[in-house]
N, C-alpha and C. Protein backbone atom coordinates (compact mmCIF):
# COMPACT_ATOMS: atom_id res chain seq x y z
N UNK A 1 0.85 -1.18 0.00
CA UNK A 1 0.00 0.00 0.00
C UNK A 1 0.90 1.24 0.00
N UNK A 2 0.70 2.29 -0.44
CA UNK A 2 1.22 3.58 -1.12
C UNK A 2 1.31 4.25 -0.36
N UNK A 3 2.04 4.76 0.57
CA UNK A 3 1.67 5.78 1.73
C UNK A 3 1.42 7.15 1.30
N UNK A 4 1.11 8.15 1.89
CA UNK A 4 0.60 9.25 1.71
C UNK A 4 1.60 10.49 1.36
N UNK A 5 2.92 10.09 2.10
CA UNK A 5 4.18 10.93 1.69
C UNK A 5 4.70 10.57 0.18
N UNK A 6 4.94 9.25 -0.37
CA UNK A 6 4.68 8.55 -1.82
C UNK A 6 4.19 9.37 -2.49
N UNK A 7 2.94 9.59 -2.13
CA UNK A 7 2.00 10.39 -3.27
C UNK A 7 1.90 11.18 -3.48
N UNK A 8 2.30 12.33 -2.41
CA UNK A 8 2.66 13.72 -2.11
C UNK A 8 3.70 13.85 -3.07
N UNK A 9 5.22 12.98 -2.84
CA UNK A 9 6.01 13.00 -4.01
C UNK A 9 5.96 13.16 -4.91
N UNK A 10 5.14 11.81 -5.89
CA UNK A 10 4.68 11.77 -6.81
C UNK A 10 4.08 12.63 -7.28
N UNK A 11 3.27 13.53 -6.81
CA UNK A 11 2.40 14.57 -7.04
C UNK A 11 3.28 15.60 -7.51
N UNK A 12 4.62 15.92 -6.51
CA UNK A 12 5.19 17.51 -6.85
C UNK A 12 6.00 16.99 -7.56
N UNK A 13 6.72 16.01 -7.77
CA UNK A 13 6.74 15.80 -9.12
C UNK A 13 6.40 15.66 -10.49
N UNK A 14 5.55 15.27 -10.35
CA UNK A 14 4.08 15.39 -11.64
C UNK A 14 4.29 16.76 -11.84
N UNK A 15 3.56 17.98 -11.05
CA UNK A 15 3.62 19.32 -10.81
C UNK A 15 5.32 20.17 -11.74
N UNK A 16 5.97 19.32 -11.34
CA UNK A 16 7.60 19.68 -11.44
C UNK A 16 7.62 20.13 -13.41
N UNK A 17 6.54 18.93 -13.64
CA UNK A 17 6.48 18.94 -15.25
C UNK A 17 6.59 20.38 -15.83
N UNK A 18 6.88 20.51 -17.14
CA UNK A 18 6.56 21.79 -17.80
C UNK A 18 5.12 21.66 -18.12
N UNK A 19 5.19 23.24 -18.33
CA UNK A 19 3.34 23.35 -18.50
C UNK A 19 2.70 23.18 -19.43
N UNK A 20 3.57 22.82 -20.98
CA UNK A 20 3.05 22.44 -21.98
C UNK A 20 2.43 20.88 -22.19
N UNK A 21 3.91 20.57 -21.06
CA UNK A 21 3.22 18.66 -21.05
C UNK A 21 2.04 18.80 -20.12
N UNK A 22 1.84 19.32 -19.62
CA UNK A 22 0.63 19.00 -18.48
C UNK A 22 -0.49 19.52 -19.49
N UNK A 23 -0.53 20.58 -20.01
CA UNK A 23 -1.57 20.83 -20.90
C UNK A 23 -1.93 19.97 -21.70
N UNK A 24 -1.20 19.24 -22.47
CA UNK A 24 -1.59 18.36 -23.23
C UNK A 24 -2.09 16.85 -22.71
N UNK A 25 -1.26 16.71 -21.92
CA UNK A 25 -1.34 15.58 -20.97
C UNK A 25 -3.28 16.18 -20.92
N UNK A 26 -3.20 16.88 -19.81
CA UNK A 26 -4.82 17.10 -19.40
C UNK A 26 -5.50 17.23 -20.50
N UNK A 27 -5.52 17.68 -21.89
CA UNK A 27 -6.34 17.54 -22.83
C UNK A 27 -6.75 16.09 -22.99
N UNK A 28 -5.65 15.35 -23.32
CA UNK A 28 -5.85 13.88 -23.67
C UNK A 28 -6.05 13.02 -22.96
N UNK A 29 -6.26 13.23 -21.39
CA UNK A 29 -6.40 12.24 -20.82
C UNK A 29 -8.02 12.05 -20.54
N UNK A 30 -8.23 11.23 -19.88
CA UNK A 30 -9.83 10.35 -19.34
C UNK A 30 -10.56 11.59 -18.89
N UNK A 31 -9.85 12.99 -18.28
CA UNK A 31 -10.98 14.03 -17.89
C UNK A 31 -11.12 14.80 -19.05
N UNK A 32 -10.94 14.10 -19.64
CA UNK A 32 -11.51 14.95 -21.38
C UNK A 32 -11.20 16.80 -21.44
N UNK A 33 -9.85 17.23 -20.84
CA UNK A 33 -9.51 18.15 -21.37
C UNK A 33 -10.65 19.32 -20.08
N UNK A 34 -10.88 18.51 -19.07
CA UNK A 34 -11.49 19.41 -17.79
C UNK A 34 -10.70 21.01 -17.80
N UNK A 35 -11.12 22.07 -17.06
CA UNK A 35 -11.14 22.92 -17.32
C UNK A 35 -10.30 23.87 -16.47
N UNK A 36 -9.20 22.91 -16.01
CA UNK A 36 -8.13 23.16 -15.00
C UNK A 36 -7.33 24.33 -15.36
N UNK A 37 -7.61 25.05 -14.65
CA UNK A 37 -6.32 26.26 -14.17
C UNK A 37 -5.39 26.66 -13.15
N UNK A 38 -5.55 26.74 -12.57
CA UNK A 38 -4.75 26.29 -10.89
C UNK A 38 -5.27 25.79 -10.05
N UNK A 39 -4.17 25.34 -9.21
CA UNK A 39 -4.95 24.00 -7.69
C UNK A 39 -3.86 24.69 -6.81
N UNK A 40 -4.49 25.31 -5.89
CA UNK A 40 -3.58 25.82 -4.48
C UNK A 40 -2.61 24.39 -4.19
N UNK A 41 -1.46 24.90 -4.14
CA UNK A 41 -0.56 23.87 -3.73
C UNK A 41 -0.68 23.30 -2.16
N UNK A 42 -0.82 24.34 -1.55
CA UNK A 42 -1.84 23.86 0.20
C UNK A 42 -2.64 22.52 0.19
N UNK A 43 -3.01 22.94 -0.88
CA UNK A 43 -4.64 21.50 -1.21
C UNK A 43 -3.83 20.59 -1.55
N UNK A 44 -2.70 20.55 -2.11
CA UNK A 44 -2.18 19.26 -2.50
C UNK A 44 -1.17 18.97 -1.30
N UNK A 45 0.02 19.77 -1.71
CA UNK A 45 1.43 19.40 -0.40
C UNK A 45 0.97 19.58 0.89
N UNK A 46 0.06 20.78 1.41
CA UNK A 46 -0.03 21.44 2.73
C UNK A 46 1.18 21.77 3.17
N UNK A 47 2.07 22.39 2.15
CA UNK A 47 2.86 23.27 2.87
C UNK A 47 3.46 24.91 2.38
N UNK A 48 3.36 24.89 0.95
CA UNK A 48 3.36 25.81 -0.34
C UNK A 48 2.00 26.68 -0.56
N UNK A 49 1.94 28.30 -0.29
CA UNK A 49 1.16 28.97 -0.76
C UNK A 49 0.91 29.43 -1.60
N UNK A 50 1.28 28.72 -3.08
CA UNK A 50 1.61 29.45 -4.16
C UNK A 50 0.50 28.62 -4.80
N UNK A 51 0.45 29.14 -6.19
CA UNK A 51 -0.63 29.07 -7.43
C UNK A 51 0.12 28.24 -8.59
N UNK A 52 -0.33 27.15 -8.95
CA UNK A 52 0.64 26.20 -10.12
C UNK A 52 -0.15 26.52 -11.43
N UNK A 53 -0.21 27.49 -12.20
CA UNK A 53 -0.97 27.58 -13.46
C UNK A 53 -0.78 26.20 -14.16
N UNK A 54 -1.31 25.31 -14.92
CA UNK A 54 -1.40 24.37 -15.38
C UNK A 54 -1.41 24.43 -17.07
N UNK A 55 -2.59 25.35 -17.02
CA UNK A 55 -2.99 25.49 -18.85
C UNK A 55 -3.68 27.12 -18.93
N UNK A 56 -3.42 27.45 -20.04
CA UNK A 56 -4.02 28.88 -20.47
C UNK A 56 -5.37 28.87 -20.20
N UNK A 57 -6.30 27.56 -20.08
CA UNK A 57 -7.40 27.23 -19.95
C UNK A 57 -8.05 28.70 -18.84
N UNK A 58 -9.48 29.07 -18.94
CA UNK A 58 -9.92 29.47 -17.93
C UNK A 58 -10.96 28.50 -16.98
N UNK A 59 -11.01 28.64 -15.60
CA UNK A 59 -11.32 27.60 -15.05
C UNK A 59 -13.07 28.47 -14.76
N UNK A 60 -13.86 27.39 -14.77
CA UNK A 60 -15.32 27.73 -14.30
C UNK A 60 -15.43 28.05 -12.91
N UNK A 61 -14.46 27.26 -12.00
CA UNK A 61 -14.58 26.98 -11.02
C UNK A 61 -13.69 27.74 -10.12
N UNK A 62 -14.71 28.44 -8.52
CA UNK A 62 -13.40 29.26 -8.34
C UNK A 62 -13.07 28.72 -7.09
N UNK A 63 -11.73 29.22 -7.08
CA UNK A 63 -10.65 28.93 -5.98
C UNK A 63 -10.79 28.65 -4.90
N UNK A 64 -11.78 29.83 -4.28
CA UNK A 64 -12.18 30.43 -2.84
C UNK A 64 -13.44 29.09 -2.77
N UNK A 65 -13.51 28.74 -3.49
CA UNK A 65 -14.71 27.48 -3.34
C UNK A 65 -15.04 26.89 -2.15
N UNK A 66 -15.71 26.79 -1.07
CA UNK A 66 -15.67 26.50 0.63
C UNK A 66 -16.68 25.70 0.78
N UNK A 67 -17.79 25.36 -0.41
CA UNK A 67 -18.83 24.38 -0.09
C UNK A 67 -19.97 25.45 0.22
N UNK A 68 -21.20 24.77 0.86
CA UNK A 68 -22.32 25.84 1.32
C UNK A 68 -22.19 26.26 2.37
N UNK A 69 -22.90 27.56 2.09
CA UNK A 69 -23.10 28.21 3.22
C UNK A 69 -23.55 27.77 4.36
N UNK A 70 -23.10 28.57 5.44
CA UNK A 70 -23.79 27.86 6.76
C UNK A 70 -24.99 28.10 7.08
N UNK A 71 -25.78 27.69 7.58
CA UNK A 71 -27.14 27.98 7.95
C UNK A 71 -27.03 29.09 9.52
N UNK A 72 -27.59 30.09 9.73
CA UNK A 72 -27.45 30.77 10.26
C UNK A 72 -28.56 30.70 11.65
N UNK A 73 -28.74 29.73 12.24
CA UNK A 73 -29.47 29.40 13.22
C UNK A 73 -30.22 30.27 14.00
N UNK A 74 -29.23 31.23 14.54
CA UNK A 74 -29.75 32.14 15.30
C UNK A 74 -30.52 33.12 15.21
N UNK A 75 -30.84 33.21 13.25
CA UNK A 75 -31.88 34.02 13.18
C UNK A 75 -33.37 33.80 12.89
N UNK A 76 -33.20 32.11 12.78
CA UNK A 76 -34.82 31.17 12.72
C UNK A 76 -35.30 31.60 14.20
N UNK A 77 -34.84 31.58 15.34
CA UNK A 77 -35.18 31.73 16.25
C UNK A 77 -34.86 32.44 17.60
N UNK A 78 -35.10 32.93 18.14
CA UNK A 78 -34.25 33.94 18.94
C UNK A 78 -33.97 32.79 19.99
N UNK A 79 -33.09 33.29 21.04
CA UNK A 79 -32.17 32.34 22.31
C UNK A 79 -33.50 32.39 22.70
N UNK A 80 -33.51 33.56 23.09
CA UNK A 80 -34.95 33.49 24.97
C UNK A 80 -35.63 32.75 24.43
N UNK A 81 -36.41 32.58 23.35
CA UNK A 81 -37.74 32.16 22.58
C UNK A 81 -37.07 30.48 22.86
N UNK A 82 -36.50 30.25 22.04
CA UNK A 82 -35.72 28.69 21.90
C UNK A 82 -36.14 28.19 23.21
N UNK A 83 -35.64 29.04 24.21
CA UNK A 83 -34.90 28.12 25.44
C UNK A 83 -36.43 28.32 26.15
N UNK A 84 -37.02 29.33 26.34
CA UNK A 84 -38.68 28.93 26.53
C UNK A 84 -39.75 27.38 26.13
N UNK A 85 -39.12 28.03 24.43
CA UNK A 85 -39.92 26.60 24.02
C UNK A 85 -39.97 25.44 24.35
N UNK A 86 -38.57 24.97 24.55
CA UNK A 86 -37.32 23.88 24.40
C UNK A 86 -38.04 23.29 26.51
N UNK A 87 -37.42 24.48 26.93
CA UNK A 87 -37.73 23.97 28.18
C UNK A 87 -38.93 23.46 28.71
N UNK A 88 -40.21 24.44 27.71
CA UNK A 88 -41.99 24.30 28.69
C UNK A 88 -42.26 22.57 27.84
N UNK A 89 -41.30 22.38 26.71
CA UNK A 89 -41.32 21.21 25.80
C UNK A 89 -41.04 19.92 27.07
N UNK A 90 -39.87 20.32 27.59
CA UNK A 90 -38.66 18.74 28.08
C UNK A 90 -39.86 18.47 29.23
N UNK A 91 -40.27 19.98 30.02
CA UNK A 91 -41.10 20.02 31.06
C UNK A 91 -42.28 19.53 31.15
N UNK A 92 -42.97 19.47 30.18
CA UNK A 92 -44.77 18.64 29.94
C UNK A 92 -44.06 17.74 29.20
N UNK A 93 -43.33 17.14 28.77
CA UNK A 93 -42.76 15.57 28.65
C UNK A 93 -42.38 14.80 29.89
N UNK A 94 -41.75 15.16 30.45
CA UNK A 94 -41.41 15.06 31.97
C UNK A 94 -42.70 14.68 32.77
N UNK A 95 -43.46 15.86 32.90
CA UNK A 95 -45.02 15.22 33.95
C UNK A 95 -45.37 13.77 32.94
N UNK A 96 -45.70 14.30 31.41
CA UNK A 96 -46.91 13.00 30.91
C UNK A 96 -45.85 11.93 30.89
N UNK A 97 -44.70 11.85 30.90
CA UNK A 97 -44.16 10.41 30.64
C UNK A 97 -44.23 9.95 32.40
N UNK A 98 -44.13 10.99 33.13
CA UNK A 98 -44.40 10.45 34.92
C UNK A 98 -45.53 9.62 35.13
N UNK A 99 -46.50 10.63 34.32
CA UNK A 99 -47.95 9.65 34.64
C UNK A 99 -48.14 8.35 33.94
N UNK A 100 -47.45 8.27 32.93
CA UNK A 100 -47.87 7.12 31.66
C UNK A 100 -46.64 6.08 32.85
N UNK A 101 -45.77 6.56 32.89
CA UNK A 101 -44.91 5.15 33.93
C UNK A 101 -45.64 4.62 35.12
N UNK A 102 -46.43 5.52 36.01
CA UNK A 102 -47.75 5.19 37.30
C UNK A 102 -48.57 4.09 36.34
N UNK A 103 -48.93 4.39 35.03
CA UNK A 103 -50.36 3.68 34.57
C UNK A 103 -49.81 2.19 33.95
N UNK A 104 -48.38 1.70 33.64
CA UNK A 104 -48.03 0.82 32.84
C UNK A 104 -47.12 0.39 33.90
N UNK A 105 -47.23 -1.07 33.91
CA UNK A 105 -46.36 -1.87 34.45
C UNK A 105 -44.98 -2.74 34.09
N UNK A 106 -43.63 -1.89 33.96
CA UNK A 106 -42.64 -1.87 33.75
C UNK A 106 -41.89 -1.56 34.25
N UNK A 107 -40.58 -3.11 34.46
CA UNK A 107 -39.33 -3.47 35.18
C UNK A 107 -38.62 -2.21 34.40
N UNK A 108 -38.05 -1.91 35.38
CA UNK A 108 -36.77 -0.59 35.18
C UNK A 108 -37.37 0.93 34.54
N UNK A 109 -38.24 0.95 34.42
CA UNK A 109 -39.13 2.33 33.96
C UNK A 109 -38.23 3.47 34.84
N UNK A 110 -37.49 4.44 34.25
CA UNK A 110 -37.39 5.41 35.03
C UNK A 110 -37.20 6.69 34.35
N UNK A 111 -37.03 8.28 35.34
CA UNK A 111 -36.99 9.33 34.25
C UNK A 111 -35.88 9.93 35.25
N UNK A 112 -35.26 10.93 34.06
CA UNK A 112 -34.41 11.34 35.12
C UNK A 112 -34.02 12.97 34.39
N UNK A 113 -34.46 13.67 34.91
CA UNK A 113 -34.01 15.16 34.00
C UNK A 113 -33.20 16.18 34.85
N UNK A 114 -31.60 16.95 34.14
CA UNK A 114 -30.89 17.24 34.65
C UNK A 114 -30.27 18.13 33.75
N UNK A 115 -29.57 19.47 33.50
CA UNK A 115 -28.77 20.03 32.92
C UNK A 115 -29.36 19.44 31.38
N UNK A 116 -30.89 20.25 31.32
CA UNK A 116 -31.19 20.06 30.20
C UNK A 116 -31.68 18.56 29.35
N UNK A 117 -31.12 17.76 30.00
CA UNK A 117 -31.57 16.51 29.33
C UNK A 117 -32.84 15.91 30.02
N UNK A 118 -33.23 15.35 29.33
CA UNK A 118 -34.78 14.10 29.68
C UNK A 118 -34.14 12.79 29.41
N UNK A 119 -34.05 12.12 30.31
CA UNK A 119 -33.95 10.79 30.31
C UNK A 119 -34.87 10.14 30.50
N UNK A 120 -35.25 8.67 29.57
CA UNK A 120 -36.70 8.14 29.92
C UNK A 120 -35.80 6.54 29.58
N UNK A 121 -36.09 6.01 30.92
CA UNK A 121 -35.13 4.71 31.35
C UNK A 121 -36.77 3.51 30.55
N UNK A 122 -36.69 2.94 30.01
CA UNK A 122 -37.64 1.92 29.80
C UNK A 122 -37.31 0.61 30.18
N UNK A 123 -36.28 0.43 31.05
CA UNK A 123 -35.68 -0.94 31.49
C UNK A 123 -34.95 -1.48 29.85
N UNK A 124 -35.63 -2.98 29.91
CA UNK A 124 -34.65 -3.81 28.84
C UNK A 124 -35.10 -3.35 27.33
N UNK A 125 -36.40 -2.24 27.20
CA UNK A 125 -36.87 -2.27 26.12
C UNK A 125 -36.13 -1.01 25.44
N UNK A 126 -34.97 -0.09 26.24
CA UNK A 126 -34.33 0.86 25.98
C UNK A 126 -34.75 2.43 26.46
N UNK A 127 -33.63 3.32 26.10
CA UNK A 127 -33.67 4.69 26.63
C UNK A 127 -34.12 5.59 25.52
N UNK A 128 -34.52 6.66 26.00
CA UNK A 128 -35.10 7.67 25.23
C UNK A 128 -34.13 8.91 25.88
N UNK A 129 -33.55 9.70 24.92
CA UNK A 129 -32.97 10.92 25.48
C UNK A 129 -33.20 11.79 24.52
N UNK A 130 -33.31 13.15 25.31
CA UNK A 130 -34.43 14.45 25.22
C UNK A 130 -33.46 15.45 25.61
N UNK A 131 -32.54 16.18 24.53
CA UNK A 131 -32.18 17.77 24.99
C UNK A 131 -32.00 18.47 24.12
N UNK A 132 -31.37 19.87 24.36
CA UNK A 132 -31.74 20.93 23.90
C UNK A 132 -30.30 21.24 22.89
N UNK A 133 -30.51 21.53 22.28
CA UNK A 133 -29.04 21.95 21.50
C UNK A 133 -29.09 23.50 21.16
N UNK A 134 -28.99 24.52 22.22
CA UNK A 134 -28.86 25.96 21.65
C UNK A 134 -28.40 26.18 20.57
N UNK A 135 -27.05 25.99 20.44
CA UNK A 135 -26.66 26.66 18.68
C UNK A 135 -27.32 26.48 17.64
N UNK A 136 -28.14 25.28 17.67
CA UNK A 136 -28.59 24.90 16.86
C UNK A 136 -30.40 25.34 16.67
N UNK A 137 -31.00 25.53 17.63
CA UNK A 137 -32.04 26.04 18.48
C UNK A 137 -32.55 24.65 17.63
N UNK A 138 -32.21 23.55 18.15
CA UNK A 138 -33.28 22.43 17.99
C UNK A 138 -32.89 21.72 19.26
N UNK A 139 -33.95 20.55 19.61
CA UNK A 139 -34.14 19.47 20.51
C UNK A 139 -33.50 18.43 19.32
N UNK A 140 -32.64 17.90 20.37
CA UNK A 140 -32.14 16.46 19.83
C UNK A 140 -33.03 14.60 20.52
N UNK A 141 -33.48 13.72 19.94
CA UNK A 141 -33.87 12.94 20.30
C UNK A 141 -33.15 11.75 20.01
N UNK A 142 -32.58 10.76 20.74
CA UNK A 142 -32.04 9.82 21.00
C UNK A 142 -33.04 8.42 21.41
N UNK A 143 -33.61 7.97 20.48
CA UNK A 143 -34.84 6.73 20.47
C UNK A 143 -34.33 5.25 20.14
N UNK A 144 -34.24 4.24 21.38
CA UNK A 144 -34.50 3.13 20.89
C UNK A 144 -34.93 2.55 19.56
N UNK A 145 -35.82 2.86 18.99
CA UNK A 145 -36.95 2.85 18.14
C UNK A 145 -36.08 3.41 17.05
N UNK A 146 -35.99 4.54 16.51
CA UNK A 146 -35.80 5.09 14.95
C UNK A 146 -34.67 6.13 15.84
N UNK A 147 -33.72 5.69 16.66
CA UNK A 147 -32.20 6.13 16.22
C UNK A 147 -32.50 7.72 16.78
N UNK A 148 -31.38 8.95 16.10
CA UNK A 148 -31.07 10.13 16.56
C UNK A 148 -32.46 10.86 15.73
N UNK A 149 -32.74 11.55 16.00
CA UNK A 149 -33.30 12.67 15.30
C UNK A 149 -32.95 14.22 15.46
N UNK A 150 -33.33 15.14 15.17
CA UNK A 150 -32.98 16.51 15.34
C UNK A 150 -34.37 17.69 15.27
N UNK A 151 -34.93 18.50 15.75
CA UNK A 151 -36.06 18.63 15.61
C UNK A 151 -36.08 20.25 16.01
N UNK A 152 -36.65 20.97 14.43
CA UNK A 152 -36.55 21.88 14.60
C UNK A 152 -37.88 22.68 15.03
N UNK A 153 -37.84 23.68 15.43
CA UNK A 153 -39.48 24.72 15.76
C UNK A 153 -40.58 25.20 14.43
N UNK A 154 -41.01 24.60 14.25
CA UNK A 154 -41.69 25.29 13.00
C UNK A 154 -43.11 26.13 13.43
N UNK A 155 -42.74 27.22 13.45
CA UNK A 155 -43.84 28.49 13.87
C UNK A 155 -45.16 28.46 13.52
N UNK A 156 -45.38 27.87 11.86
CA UNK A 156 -46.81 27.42 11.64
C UNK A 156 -47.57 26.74 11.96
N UNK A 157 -47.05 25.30 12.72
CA UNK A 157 -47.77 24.05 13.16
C UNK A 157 -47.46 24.20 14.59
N UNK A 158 -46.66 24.96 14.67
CA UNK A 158 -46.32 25.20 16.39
C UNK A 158 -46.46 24.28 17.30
N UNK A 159 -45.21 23.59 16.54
CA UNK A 159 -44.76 22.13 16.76
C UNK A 159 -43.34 21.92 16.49
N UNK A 160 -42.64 20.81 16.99
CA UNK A 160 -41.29 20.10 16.66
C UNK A 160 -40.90 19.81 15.85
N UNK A 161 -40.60 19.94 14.80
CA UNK A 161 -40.81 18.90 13.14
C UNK A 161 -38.54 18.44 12.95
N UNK A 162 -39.16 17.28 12.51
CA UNK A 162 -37.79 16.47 11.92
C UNK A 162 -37.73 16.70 11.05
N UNK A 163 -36.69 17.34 9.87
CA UNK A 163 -37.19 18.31 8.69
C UNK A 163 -36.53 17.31 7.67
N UNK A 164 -36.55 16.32 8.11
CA UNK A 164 -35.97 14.81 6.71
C UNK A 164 -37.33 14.00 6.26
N UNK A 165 -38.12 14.35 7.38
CA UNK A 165 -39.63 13.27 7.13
C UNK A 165 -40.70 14.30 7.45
N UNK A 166 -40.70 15.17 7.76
CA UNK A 166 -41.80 16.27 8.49
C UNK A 166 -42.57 15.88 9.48
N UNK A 167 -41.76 14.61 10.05
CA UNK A 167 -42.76 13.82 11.34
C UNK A 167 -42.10 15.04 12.47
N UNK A 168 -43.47 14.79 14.01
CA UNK A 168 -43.59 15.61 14.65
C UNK A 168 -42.74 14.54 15.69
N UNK A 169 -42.64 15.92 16.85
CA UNK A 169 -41.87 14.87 18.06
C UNK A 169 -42.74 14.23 18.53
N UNK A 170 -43.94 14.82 19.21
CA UNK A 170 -44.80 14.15 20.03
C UNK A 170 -45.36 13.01 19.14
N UNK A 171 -45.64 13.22 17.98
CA UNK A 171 -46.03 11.98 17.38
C UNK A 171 -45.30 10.72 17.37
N UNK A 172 -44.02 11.15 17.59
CA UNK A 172 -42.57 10.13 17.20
C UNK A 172 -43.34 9.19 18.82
N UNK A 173 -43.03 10.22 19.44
CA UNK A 173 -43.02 9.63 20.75
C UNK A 173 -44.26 8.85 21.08
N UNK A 174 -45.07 9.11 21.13
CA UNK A 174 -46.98 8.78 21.14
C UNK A 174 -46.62 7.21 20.29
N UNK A 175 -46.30 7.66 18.74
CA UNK A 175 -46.58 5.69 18.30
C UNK A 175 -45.22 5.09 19.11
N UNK A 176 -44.37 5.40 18.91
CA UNK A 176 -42.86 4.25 19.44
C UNK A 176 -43.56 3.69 21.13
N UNK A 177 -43.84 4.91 21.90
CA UNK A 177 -44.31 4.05 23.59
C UNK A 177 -45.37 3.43 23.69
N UNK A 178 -46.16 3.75 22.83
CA UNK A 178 -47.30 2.39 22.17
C UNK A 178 -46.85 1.22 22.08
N UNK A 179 -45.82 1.39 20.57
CA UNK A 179 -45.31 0.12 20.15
C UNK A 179 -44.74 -0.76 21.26
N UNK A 180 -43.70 -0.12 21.83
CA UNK A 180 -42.82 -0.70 23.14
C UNK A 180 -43.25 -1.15 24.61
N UNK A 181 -44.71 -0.34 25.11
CA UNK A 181 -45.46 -0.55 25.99
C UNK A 181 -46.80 -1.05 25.64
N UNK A 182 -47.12 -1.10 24.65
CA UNK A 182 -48.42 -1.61 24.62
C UNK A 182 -49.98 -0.66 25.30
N UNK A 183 -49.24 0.16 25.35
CA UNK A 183 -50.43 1.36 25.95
C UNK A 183 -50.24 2.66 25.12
N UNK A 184 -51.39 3.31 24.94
CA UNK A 184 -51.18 4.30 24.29
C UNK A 184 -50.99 5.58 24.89
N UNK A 185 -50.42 6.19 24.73
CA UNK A 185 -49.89 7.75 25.46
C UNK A 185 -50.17 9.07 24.60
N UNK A 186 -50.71 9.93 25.15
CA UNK A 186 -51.19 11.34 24.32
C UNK A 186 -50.27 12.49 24.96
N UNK A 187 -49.83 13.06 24.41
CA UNK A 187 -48.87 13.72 25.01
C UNK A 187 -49.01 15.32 23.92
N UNK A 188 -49.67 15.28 23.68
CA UNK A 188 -50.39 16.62 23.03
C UNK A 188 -51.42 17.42 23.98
């Protein structure tokens, strides 16, 4: 196997070429004459700040290229608002999952809420975890059942929504402690 310093070699050597062979080279090869003009040498060696012109070509593509933008969280929702929601949320989960554990008879049932998190102990049938992710101003859910989720505020339904399926939290929660307990729970 080729180690990574190998290839680095290989590379600034390749690079080392004159620029006529590389031009042609890149015309004729398998990327059908792609539209290469310089590649920050950083991106390749990580140690050279310089610019390797390749071909007279102009490139479509630019340099500064960083991927997408970030999503700017903090202006879907304000902090105070979030941490209102987030909290009166963990808090009426907290009472109705108290009462639904009194009404159902289950080894290791327990809850436990602390520095933001909801813990919901179901013994051997698994845990449920419930917190808040400020930066993000979503609730994160951690389910036995269907794995991580992420769940953002949506102002119109003025509700939780998982924005991969548009399923709600309380709904998530309502069928899975059904499924797992055999009792049904309303938590709306």
């Amino acid at each position: 196997m080729v180690s990574k310093v190998i290839l680095q070699k290989r590379l600034f050597r390749f690079l080392q070429l004159s620029p006529s062979f590389l031009c042609s080279f890149l015309s004729s090869s398998s990327i059908n004459g792609s539209p290469f003009h310089s590649v920050k040498a950083t991106e390749i060696l990580g140690h050279s700040t310089s610019f390797r012109s390749f071909c007279s070509q102009k490139s479509n593509l630019s340099v500064e290229s960083h991927g997408p933008a970030p999503i700017d969280y903090s202006s879907l929702l304000q902090e105070a608002e979030f941490h209102r929601l987030a909290e009166s949320t963990i808090q009426g989960l907290q009472e109705k999952f108290e009462d639904y554990g009194d009404s159902i008879d289950l080894d290791g049932f327990d809850i436990d809420y602390g520095n933001d998190v909801l813990t919901v102990k179901l013994g051997d049938l698994g845990t449920y975890v419930l917190n808040k992710q400020t930066p993000n101003r979503q609730l994160w859910l951690s389910s036995p059942v269907s794995g991580p989720s992420r769940f953002d505020w949506d102002q119109d339904t003025k509700a939780w929504i998982y924005r991969r399926n548009k399923a709600k939290l309380y709904k998530i929660l309502e069928d899975e402690l059904e499924q797992l307990c055999g009792k049904p729970i309303v938590l709306t």
